[in-house]
C-alpha atoms as a PDB file:
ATOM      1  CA  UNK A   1       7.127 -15.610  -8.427  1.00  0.00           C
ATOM      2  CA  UNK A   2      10.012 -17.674  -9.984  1.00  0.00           C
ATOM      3  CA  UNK A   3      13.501 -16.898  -9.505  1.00  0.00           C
ATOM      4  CA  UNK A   4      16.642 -18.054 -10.832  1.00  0.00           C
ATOM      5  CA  UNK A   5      20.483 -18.096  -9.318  1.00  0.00           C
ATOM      6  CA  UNK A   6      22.519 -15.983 -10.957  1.00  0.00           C
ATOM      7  CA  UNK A   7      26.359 -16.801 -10.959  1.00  0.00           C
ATOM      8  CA  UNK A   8      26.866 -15.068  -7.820  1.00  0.00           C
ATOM      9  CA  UNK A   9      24.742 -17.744  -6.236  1.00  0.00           C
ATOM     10  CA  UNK A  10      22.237 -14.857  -5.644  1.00  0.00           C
ATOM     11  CA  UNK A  11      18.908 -15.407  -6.507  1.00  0.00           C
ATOM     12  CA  UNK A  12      17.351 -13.150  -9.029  1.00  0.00           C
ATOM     13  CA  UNK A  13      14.023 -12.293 -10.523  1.00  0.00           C
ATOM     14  CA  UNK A  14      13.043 -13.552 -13.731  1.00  0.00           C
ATOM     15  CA  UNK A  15      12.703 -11.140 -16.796  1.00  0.00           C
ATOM     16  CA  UNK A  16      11.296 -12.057 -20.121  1.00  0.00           C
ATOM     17  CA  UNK A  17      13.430 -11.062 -23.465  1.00  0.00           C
ATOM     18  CA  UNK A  18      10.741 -10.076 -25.518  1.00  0.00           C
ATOM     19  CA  UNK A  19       8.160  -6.606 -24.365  1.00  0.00           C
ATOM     20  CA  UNK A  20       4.535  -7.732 -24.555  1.00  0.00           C
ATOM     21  CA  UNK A  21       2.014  -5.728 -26.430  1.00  0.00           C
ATOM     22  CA  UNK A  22       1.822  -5.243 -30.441  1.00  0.00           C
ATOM     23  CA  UNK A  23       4.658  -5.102 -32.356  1.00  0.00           C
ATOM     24  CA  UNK A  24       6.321  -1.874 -33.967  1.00  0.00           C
ATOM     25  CA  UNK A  25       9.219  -1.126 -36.669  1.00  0.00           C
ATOM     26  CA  UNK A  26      11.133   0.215 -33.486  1.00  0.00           C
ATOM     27  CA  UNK A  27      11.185  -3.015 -31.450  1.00  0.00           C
ATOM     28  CA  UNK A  28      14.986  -3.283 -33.240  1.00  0.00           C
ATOM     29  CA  UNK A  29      15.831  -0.379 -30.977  1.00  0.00           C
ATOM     30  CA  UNK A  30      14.984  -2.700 -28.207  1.00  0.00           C
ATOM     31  CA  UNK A  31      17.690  -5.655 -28.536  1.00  0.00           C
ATOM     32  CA  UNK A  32      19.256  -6.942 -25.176  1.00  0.00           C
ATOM     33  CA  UNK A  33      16.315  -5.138 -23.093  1.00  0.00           C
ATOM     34  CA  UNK A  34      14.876  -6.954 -19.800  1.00  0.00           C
ATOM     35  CA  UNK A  35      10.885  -6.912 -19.401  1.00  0.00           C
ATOM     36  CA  UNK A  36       8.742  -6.721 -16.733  1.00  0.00           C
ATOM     37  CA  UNK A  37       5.486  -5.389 -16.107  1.00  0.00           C
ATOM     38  CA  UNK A  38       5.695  -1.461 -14.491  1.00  0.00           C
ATOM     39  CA  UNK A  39       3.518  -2.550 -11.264  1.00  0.00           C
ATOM     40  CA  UNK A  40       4.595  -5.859 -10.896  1.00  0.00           C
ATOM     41  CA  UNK A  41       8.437  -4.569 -10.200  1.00  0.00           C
ATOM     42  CA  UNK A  42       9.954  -5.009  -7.136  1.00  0.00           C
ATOM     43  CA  UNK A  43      12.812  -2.243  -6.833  1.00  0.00           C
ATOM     44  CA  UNK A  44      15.235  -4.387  -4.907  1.00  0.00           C
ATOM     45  CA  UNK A  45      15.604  -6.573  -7.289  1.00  0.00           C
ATOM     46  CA  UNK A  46      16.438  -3.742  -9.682  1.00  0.00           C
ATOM     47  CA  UNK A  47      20.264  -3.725 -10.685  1.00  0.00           C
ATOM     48  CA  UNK A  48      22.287   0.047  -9.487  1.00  0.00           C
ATOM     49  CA  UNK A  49      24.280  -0.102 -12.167  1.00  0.00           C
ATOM     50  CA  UNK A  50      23.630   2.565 -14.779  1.00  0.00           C
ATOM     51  CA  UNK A  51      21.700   1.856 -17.754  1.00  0.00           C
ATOM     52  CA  UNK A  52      18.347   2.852 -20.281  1.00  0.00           C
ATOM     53  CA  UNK A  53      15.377   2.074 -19.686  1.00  0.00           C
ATOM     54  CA  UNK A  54      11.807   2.698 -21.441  1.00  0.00           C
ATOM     55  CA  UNK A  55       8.234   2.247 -21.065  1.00  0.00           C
ATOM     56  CA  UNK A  56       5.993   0.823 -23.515  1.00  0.00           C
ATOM     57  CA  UNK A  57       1.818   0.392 -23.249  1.00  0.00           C
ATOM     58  CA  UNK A  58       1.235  -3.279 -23.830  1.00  0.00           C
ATOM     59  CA  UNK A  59      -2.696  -2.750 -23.351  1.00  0.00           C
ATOM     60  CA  UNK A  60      -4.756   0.665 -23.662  1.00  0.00           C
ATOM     61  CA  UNK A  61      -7.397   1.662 -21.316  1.00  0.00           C
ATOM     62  CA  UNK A  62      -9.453   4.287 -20.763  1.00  0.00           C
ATOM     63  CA  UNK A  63      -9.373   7.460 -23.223  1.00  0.00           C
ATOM     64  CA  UNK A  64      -6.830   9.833 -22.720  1.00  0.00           C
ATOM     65  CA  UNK A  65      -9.075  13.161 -23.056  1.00  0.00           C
ATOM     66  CA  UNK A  66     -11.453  11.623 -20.600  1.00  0.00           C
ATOM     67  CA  UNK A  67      -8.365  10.703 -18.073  1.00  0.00           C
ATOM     68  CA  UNK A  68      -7.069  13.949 -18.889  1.00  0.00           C
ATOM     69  CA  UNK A  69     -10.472  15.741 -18.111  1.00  0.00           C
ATOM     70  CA  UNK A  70     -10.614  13.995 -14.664  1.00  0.00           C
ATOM     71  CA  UNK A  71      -7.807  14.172 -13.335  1.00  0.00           C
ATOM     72  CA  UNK A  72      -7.676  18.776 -14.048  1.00  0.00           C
ATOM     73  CA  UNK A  73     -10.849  18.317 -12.608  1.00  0.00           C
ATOM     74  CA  UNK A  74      -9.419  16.609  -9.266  1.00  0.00           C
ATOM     75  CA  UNK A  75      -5.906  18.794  -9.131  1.00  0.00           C
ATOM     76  CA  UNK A  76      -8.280  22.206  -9.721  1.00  0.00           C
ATOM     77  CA  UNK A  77     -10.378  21.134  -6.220  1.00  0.00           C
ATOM     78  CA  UNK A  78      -6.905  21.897  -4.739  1.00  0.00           C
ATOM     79  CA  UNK A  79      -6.817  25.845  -5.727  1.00  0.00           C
ATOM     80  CA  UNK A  80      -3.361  25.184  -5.535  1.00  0.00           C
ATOM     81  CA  UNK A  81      -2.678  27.255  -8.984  1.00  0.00           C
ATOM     82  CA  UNK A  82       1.115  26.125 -10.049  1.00  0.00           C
ATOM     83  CA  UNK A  83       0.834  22.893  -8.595  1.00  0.00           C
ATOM     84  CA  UNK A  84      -2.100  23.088 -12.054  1.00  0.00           C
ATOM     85  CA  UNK A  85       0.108  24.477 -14.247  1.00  0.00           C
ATOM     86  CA  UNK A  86       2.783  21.853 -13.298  1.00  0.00           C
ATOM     87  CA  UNK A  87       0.703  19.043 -13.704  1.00  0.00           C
ATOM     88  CA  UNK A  88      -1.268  19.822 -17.060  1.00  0.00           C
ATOM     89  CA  UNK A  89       2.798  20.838 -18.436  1.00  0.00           C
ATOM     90  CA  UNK A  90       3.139  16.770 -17.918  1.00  0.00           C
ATOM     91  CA  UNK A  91      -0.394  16.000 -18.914  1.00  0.00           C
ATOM     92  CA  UNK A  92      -0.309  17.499 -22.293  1.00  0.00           C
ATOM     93  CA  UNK A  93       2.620  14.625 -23.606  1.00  0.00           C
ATOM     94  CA  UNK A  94      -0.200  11.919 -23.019  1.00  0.00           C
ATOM     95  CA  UNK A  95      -1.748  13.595 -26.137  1.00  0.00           C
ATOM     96  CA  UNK A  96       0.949  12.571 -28.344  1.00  0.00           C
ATOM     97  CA  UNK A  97       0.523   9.029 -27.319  1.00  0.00           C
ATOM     98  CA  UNK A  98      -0.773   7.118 -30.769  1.00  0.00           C
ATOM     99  CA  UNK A  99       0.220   3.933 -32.420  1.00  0.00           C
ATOM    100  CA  UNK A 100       3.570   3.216 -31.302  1.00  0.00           C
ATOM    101  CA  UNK A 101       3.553   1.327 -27.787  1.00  0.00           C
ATOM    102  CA  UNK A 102       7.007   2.659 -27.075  1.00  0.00           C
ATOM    103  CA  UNK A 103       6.652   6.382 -24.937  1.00  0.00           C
ATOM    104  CA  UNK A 104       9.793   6.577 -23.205  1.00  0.00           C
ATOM    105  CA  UNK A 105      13.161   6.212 -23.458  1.00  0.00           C
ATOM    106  CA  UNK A 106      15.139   7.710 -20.201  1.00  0.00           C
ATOM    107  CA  UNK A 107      18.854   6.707 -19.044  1.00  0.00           C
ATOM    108  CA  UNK A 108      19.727   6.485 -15.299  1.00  0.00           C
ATOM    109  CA  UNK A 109      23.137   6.314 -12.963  1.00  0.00           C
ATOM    110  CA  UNK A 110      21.054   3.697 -11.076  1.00  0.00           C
ATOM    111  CA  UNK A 111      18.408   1.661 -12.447  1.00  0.00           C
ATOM    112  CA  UNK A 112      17.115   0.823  -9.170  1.00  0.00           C
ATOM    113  CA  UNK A 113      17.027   4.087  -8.389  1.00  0.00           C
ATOM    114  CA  UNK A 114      15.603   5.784 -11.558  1.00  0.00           C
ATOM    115  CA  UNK A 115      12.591   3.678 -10.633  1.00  0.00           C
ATOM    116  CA  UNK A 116      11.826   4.564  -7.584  1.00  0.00           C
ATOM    117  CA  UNK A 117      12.053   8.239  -8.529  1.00  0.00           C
ATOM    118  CA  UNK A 118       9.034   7.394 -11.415  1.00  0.00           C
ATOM    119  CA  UNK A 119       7.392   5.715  -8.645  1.00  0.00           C
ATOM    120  CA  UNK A 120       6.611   9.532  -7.646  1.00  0.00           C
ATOM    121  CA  UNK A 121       9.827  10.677  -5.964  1.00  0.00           C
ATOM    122  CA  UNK A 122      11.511  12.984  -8.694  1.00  0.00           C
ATOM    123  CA  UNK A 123      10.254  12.030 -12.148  1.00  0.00           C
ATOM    124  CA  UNK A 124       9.097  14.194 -14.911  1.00  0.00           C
ATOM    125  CA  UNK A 125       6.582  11.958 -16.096  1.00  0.00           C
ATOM    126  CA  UNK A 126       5.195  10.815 -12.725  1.00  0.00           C
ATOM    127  CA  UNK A 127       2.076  12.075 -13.701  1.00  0.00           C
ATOM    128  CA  UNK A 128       1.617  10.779 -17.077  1.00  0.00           C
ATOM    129  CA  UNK A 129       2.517   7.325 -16.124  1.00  0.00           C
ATOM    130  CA  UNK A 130       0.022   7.498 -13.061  1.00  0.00           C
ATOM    131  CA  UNK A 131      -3.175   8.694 -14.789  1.00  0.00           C
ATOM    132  CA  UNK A 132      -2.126   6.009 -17.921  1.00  0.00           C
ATOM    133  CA  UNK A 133      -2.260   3.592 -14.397  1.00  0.00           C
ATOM    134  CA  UNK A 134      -5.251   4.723 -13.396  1.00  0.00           C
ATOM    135  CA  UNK A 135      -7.485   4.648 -16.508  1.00  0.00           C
ATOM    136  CA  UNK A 136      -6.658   0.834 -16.937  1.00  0.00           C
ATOM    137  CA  UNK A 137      -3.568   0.907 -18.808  1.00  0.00           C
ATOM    138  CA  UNK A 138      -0.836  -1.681 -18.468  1.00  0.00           C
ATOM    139  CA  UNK A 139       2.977  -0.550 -19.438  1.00  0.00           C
ATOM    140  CA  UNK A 140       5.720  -2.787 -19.421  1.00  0.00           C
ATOM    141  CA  UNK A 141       8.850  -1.383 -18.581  1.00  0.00           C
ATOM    142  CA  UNK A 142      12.389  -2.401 -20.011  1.00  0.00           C
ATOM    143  CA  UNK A 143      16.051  -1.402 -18.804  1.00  0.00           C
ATOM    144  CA  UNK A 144      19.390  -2.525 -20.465  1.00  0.00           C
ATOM    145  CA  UNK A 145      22.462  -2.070 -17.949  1.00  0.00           C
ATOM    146  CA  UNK A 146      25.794  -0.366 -19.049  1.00  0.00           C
ATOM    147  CA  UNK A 147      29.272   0.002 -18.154  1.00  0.00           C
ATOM    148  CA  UNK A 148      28.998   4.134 -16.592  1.00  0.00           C
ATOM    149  CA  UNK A 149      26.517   6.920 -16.456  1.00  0.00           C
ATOM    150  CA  UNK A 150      28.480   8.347 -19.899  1.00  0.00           C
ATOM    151  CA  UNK A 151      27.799   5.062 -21.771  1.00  0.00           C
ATOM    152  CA  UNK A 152      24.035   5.324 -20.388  1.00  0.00           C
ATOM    153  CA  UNK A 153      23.429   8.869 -21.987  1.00  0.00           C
ATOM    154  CA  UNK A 154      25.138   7.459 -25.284  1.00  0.00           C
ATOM    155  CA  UNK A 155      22.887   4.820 -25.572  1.00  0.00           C
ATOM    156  CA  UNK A 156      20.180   7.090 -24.492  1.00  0.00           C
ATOM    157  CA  UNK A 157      20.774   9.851 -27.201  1.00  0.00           C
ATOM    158  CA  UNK A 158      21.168   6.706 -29.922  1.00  0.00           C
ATOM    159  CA  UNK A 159      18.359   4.905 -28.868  1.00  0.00           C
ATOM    160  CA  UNK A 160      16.285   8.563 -28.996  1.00  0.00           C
ATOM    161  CA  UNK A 161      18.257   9.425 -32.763  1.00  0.00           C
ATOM    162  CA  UNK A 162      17.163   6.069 -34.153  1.00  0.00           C
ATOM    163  CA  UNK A 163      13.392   6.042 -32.756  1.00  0.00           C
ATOM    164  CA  UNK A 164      13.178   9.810 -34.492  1.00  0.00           C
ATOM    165  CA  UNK A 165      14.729   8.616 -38.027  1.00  0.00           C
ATOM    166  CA  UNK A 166      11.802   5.461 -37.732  1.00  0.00           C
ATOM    167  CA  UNK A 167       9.043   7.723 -36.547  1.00  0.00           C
ATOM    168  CA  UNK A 168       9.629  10.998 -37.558  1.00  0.00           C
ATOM    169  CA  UNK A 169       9.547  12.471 -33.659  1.00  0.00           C
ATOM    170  CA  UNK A 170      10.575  11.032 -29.939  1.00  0.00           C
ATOM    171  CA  UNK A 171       8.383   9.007 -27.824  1.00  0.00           C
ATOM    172  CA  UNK A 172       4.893  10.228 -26.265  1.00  0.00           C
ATOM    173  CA  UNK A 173       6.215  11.148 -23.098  1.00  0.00           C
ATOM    174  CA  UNK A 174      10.214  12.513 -24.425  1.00  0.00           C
ATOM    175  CA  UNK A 175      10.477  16.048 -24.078  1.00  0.00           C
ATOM    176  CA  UNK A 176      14.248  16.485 -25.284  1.00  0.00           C
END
């Protein structure tokens, strides 16, 4: 993997400018962002400082009733009855998925750190993102660093405002 110094004479991971996938009338929203692919992160080389990120599908996979379908099917084998309800609560945002490649938009206090937790540690769309995974779907994730947590939800609630006046709703995956 190439790396670059930075000017702390650190080296750095490389991140491309530009997300990869088809284009879409949001991709303004998007200026400044750093790109990598989801799986190919490494979270060390993650920044901490605060910041927004998103996810966007650069390549569909598998159909999202039939990932749907299989995965209720595997979580019901459990009998473990709200660990179901939990899961299909996620599930049911993958429906809204259509032909925007953009489905979230999240802020963080610590990049590094917000990823980790969507790795499976504390995210709300843990789920979603793993069954996309699973059924052969490729997501590229961006982030875009700020100064504080307070400039991070700004950005956030702007970046979520302007995505609604272009589409007419929030990404896929946005519950608020």
């Amino acid at each position: 993997m190439k790396k670059n110094v930075n000017n702390d004479g650190l080296y750095s991971i490389v991140y491309r400018r530009e997300p990869l996938g088809k284009k879409c009338r949001c991709d303004v929203l998007l200026d400044g962002f750093l790109w990598r692919e989801l799986v190919e992160i490494d979270p060390s080389e993650l920044p901490r400082n605060p910041g927004v990120y998103v996810i966007r599908v650069f390549e569909y996979g598998d159909p999202i009733d039939e990932l749907i379908r299989g995965f209720k099917s595997f979580i019901s084998k459990t009998r473990w009855i709200e660990l179901s309800r939990y899961v299909e609560s996620r599930l049911k945002r993958l429906y809204r998925i259509g032909e925007c490649p953009l489905i979230y938009i999240g802020s963080a206090n610590s990049i590094r750190s917000r990823y980790l937790d969507l790795a499976g540690k504390r995210h709300t769309i843990f789920f979603p993102v793993l069954i996309l995974l699973y059924g052969g779907w490729k997501l590229d994730y961006g982030f875009k660093t700020t100064q504080n947590k307070d400039e991070a939800e700004m950005l956030e609630e702007e970046l979520k405002n302007k995505y609604k006046s272009i589409h007419g709703t929030l990404p896929a995956l946005v519950e608020k």
